[in-house]
Protein backbone atom coordinates (compact mmCIF):
# COMPACT_ATOMS: atom_id res chain seq x y z
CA UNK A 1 11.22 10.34 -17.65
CA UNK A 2 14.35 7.91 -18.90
CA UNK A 3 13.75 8.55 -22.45
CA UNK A 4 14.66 6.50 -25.62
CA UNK A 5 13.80 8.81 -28.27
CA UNK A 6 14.40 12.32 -28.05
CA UNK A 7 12.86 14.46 -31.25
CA UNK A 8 14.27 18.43 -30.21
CA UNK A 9 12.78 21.09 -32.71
CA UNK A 10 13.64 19.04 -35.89
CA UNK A 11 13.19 20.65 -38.74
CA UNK A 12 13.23 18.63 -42.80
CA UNK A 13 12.54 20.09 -46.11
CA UNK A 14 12.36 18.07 -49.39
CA UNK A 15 12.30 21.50 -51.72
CA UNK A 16 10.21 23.60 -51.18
CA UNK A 17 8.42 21.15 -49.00
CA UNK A 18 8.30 21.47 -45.53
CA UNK A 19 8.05 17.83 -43.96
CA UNK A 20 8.78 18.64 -40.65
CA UNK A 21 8.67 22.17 -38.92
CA UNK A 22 10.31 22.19 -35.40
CA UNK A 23 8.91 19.09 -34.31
CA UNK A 24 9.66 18.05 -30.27
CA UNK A 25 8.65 14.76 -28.43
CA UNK A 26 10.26 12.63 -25.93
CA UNK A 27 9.38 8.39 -25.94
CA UNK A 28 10.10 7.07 -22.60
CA UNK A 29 11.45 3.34 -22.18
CA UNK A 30 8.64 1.05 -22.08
CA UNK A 31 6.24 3.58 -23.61
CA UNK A 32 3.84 2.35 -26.67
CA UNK A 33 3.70 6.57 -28.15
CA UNK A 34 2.00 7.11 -31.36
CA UNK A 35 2.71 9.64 -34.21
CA UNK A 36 -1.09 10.27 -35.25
CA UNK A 37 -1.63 12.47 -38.49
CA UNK A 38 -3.35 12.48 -42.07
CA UNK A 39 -1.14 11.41 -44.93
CA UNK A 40 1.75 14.21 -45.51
CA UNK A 41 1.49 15.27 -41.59
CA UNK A 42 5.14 14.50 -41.38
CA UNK A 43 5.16 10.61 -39.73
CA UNK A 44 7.11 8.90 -42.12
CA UNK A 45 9.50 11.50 -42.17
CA UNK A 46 10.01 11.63 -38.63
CA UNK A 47 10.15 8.01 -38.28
CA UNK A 48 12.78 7.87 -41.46
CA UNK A 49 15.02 10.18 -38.95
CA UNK A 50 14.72 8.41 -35.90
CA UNK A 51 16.19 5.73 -38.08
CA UNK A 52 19.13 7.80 -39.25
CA UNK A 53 17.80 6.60 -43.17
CA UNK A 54 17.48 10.54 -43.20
CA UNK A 55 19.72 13.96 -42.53
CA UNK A 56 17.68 16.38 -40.75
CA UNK A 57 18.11 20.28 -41.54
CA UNK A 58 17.94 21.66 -37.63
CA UNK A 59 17.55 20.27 -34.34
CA UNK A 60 18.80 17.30 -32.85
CA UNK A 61 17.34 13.68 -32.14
CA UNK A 62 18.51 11.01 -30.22
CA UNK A 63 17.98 7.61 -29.65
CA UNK A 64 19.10 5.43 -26.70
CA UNK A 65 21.07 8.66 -26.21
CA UNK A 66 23.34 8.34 -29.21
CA UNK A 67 22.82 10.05 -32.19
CA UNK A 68 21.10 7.64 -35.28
CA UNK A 69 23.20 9.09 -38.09
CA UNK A 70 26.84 9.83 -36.77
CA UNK A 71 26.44 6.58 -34.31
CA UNK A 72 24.08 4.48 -36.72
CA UNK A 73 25.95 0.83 -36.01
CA UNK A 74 26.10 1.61 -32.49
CA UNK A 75 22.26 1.48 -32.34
CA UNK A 76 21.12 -0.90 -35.63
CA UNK A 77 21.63 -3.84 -33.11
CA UNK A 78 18.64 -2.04 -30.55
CA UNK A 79 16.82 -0.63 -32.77
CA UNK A 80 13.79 -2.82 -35.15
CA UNK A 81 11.95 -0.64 -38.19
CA UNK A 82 9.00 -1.96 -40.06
CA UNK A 83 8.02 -0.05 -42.98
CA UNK A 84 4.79 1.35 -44.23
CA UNK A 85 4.91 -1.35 -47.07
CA UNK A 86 5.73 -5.11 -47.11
CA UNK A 87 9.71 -5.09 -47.57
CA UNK A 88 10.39 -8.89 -47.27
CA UNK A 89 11.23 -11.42 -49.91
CA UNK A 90 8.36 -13.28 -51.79
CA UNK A 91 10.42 -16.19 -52.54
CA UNK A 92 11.44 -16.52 -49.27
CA UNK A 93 9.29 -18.75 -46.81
CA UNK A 94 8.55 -17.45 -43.45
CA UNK A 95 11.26 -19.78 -41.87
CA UNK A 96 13.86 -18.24 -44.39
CA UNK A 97 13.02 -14.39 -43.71
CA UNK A 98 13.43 -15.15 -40.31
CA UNK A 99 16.45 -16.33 -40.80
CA UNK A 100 17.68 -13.86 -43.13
CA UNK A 101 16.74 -10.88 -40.78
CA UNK A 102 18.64 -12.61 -37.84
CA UNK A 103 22.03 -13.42 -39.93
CA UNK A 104 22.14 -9.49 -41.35
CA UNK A 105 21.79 -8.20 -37.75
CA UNK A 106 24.74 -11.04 -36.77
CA UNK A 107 22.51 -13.09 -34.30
CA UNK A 108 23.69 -17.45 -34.99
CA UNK A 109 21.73 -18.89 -32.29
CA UNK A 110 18.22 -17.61 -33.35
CA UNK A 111 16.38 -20.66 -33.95
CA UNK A 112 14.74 -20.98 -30.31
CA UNK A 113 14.35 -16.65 -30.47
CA UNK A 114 12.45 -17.55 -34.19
CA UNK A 115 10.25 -20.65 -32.91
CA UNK A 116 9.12 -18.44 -29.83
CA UNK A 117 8.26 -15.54 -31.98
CA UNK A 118 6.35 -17.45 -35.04
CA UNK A 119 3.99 -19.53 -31.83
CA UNK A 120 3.29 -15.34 -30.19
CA UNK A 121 2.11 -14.72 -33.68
CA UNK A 122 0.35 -18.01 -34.82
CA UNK A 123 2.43 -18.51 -37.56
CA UNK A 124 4.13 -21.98 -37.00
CA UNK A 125 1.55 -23.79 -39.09
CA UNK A 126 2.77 -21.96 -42.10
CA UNK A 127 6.71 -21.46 -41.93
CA UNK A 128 7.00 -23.39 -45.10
CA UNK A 129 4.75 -21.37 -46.54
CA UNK A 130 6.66 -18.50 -49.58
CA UNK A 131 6.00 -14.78 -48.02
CA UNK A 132 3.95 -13.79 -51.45
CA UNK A 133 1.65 -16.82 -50.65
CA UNK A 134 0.72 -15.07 -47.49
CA UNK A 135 -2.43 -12.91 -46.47
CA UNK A 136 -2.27 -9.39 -45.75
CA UNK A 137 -2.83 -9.93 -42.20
CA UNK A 138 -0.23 -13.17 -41.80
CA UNK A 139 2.30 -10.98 -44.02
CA UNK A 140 2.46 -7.64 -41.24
CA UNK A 141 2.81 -10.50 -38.02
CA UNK A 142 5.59 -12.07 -40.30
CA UNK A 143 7.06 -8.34 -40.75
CA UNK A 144 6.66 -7.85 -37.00
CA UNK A 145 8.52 -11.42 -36.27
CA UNK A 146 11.27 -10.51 -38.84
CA UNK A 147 11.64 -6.99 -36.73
CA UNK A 148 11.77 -8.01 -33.15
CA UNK A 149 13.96 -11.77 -34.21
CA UNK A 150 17.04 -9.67 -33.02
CA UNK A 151 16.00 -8.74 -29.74
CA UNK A 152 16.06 -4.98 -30.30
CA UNK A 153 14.87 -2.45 -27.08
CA UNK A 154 13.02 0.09 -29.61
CA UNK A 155 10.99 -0.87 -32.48
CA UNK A 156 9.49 1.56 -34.59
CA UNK A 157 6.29 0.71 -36.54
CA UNK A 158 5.45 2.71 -40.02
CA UNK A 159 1.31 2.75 -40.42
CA UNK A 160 1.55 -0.56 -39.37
CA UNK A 161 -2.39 -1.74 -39.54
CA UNK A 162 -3.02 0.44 -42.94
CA UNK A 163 -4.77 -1.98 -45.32
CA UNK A 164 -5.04 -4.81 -42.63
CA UNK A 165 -8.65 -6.53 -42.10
CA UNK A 166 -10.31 -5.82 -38.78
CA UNK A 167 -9.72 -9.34 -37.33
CA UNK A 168 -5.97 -8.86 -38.33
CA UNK A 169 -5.64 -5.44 -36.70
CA UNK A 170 -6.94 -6.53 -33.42
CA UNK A 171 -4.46 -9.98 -33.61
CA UNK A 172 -1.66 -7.30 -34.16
CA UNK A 173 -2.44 -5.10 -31.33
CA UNK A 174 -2.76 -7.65 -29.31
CA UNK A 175 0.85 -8.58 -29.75
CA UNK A 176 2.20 -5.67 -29.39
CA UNK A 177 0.65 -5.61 -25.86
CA UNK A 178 2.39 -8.29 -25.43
CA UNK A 179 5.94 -7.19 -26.44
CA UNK A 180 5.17 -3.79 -24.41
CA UNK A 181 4.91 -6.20 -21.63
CA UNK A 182 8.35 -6.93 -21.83
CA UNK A 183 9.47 -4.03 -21.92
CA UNK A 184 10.00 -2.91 -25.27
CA UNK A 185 9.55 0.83 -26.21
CA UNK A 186 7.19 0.65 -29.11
CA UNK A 187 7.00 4.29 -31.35
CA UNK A 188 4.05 4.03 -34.35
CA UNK A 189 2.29 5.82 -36.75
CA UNK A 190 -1.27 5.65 -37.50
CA UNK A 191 -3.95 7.58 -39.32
CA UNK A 192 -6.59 6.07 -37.25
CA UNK A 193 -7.38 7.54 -34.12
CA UNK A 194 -8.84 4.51 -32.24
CA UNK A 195 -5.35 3.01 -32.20
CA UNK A 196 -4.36 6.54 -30.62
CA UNK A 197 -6.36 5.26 -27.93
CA UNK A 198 -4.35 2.18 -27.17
CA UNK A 199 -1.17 4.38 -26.87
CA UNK A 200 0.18 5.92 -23.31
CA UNK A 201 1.09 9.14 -25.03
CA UNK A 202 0.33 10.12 -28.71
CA UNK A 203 1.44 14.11 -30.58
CA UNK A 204 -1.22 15.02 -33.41
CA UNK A 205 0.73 16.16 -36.34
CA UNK A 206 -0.64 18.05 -39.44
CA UNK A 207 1.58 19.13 -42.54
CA UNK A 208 4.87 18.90 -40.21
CA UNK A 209 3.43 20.61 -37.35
CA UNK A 210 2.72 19.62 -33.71
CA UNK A 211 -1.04 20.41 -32.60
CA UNK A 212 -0.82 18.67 -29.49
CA UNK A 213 1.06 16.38 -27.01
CA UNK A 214 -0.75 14.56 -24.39
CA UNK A 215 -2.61 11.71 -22.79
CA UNK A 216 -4.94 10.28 -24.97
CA UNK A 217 -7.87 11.20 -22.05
CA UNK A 218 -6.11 14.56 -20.91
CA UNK A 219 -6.12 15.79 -25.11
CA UNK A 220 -10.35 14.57 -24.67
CA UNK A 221 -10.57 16.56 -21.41
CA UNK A 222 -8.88 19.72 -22.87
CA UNK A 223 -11.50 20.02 -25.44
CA UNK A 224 -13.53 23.32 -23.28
CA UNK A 225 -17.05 23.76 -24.14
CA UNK A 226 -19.49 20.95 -25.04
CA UNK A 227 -19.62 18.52 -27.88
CA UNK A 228 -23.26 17.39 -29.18
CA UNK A 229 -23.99 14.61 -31.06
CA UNK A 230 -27.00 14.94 -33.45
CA UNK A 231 -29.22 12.99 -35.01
CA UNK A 232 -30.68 13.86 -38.55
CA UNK A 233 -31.72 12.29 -41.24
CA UNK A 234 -29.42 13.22 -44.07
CA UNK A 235 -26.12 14.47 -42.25
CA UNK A 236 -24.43 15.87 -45.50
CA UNK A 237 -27.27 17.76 -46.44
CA UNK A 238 -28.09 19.01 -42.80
CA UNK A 239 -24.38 20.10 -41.99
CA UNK A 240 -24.72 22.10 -45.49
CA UNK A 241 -27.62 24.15 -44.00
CA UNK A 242 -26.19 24.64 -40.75
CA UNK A 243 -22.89 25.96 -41.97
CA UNK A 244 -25.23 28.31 -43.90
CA UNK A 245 -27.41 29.63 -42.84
CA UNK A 246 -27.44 28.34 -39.77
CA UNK A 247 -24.16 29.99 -38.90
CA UNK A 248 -22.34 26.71 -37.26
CA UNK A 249 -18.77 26.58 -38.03
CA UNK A 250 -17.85 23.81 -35.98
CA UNK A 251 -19.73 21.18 -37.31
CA UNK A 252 -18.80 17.73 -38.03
CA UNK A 253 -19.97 14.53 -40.34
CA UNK A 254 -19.01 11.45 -38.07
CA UNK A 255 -21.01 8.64 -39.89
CA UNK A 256 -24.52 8.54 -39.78
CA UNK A 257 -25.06 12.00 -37.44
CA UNK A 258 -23.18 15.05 -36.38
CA UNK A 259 -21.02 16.41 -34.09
CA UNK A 260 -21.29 19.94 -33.10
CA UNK A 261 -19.11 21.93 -30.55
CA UNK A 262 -20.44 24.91 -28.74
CA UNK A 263 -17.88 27.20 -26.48
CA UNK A 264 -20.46 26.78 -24.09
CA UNK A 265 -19.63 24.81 -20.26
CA UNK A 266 -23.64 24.41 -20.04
CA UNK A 267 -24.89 21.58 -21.93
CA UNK A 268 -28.72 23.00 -21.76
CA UNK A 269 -27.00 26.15 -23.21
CA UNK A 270 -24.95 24.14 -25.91
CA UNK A 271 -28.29 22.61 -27.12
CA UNK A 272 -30.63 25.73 -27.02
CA UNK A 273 -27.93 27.46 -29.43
CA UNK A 274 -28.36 24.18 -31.47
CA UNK A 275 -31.63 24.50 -31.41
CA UNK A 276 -31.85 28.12 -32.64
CA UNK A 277 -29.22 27.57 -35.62
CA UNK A 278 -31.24 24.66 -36.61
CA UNK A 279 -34.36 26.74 -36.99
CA UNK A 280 -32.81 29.10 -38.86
CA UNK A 281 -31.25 26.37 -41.64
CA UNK A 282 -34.98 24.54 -41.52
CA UNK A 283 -33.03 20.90 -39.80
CA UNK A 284 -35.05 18.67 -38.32
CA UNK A 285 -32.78 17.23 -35.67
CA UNK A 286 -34.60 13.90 -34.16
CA UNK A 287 -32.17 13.46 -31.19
CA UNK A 288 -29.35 16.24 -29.25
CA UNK A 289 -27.79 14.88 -26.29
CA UNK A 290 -23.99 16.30 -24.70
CA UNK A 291 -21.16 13.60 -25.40
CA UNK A 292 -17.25 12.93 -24.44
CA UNK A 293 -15.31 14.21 -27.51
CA UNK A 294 -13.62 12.00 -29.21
CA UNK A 295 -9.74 12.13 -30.61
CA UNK A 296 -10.83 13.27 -33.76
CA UNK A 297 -13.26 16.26 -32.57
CA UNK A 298 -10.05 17.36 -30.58
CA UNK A 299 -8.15 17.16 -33.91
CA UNK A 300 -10.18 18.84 -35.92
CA UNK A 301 -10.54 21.73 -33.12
CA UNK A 302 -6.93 22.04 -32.32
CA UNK A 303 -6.68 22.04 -36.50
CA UNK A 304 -8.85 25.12 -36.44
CA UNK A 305 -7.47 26.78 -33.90
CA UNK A 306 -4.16 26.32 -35.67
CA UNK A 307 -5.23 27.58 -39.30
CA UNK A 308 -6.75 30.30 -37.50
CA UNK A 309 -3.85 31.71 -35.81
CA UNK A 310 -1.74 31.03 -39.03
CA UNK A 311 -4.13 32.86 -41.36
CA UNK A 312 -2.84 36.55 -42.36
């Protein structure tokens, strides 16, 4: 694979902190990847690196084959960041960020570049209009135009959705699509694992470390056993008694019912062992039936299987 990122056992420490611990990925050109984790899994970090905003402490990374600190002009020009938070000026309209972005990163005949980019993101109604003035939503597609007004081959995208309504999140996927089209690599972080899904490859990260690195559908199919979902009528209060006494370990809240992994390949199996454990915690289950696992059961069981192994 022609790569465009290359992350090679980086390690970063902020005191006693350990932000990243021998992290590896590759990000092929054209590839939408995704740098999934819970808050403190190490994304920003990472991203802050591929940036060169950051010395790392061991390994190497590279991007576009050059290195982002010791060669950081040589890549500003094909490389676009947009941060976790909004960085642009209030007082600026959307016109004027634009602008701004495109003058700093030395590009004078921007105007078409700027009209194409504010009709992809509906925005040309409103580029009068002062950034503060704007909604949440209209304020990350203004980010994303301000980003991408340069032209760059790799953009990197900080928790880009976080705080962002529902409607706005799917208006923002739905241009990135379209800039992956073109052939932009596109490298993102996310806490939510339905966006994992829209990525080609994603790595699961928890406190700096990498749990797994794969396929969205391959990291699903290398869950082994069999997942149930169950329906009861107070979830909380039912996973309670099956932890205890009922023995289940790997039980799950997701919602309104629970998902419960057995190491078993049988499905009748998996749901007679349900059965018994919910005997013994007195849970009336009113529906069992075998499902795909999702992103997050394969999270939370490479997470186990992870705190296991680490545990004296």
């Amino acid at each position: 694979m022609d790569s465009a990122i290359e992350f090679s056992s980086v390690k970063k420490r902020y005191g006693p902190v350990e932000a990243l611990r021998g992290v590896s990925f590759n990000v092929g050109r054209g590839e939408m990847f995704g740098l999934i984790g819970p808050d403190g899994a190490g994304k920003t970090t990472a991203i802050r690196a591929i940036c060169g905003l950051l010395h790392v402490d061991a390994g190497s990374i590279r991007v576009l084959g050059k290195d982002p600190v010791t060669a950081h002009r040589a890549i500003t020009g094909s490389v676009g960041y947009l941060s976790q938070r909004f960085s642009l000026y209030g007082d600026l309209s959307i016109d004027e960020n634009i602008a701004f972005f495109a003058e700093i990163h030395g590009v004078r005949d921007y105007r078409g570049r700027r009209d194409r980019l504010l009709d992809m993101t509906q925005l040309t109604p409103f580029r009068g209009r002062l950034a503060d003035q704007l909604s949440g939503g209209m304020k990350q597609k203004l980010a994303l135009a301000c980003t991408l007004v340069h032209e760059p081959q790799v953009i990197l995208l900080d928790e880009p959705t976080t705080g962002v309504d529902p409607v706005s999140r799917r208006e923002f996927w739905k241009l990135l699509s379209q800039f992956l089209a073109s052939g932009i690599t596109i490298l993102m972080s996310t806490p939510y694992l339905d966006e994992a899904e829209r990525c080609s490859r994603i790595v699961l990260l928890h406190e700096g470390r990498v749990l797994a690195l794969d396929e969205p559908g391959a990291l699903r199919a290398s869950l082994p056993g069999t997942m149930l979902e169950v329906l009861v009528p107070s979830p909380r209060e039912a996973l309670d008694r099956l932890r205890d006494p009922g023995g289940l370990a790997n039980a799950q809240v997701f919602g309104d019912r629970l998902h419960v992994w057995f190491d078993h390949d049988n499905a009748a199996g998996a749901a007679a062992a349900f059965q018994q454990a919910a005997a013994r915690a007195q849970v009336d289950a009113t529906g069992v039936r075998a499902i795909v696992p999702s992103l997050e059961d394969v999270f939370i069981a490479k997470l186990s299987v992870s705190q296991e192994a680490s545990a004296p």
